[in-house]
Protein backbone atom coordinates (compact mmCIF):
# COMPACT_ATOMS: atom_id res chain seq x y z
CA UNK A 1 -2.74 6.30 70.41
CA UNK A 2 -2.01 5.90 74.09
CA UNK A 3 1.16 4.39 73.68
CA UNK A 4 2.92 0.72 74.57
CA UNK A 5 3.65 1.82 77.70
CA UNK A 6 0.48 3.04 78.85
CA UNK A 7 -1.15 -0.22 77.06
CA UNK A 8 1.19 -2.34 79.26
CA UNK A 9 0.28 -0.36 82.51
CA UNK A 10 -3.09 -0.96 82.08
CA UNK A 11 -2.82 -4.47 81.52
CA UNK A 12 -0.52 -4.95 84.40
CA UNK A 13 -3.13 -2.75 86.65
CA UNK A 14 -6.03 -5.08 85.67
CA UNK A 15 -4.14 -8.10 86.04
CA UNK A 16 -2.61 -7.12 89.84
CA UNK A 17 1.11 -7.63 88.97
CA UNK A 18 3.89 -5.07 88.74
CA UNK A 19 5.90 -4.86 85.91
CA UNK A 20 8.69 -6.30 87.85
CA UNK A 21 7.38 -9.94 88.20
CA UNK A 22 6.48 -9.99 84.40
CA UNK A 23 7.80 -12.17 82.07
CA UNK A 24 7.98 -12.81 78.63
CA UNK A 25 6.43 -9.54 77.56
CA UNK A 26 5.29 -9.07 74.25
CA UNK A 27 2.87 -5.69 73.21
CA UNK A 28 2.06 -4.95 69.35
CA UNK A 29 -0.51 -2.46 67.66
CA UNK A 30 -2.59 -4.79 65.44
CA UNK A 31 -6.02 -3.92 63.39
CA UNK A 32 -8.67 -6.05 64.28
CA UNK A 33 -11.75 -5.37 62.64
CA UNK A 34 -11.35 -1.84 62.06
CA UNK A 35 -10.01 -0.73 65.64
CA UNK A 36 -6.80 -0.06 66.43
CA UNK A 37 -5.93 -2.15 69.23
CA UNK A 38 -2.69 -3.41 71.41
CA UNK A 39 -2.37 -7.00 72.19
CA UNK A 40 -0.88 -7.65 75.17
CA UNK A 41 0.89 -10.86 76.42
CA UNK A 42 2.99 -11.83 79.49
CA UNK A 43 3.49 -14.41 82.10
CA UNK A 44 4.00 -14.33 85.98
CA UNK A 45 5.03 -16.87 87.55
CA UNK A 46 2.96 -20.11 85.63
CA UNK A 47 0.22 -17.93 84.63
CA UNK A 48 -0.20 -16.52 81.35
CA UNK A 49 -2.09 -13.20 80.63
CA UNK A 50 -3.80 -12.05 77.40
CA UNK A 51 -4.95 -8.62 76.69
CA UNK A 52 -6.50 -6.78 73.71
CA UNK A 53 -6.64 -2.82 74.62
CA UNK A 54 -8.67 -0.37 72.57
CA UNK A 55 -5.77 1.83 71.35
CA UNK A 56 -7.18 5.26 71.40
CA UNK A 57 -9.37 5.21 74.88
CA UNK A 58 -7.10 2.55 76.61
CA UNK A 59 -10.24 0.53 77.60
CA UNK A 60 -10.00 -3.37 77.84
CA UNK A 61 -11.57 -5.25 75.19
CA UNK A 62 -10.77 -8.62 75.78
CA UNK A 63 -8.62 -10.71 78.33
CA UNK A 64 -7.69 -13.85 78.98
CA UNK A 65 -6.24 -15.75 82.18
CA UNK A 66 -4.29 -19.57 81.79
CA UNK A 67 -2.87 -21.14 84.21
């Protein structure tokens, strides 16, 4: 696997925030249909991101954006 870390570093990359302005950071390894993936969730400021990342390659599956 590629590791939380690199999971959240991707995520943070995609979303255009540094880790410093992140809060409420959560990152687990789930199964989801048969991949291995990491689900990644934090806020900045009032905006809340969601990301699922494909836990061998590191590639983005899904992601999501509220404000």
């Amino acid at each position: 696997y590629i590791g939380e870390e690199a999971a959240k570093s991707a995520a943070f990359q995609h979303a255009g925030v540094s880790a410093g302005g992140v809060s409420k950071l959560k990152c687990k390894l789930d199964k989801d249909d048969g991949v291995w993936l990491y689900e990644v969730e934090f806020g900045v400021g009032r905006t809340e991101y969601e990301y699922e990342i494909e836990a061998y390659s590191g590639a983005i599956l899904e992601k999501d954006m509220d404000d």
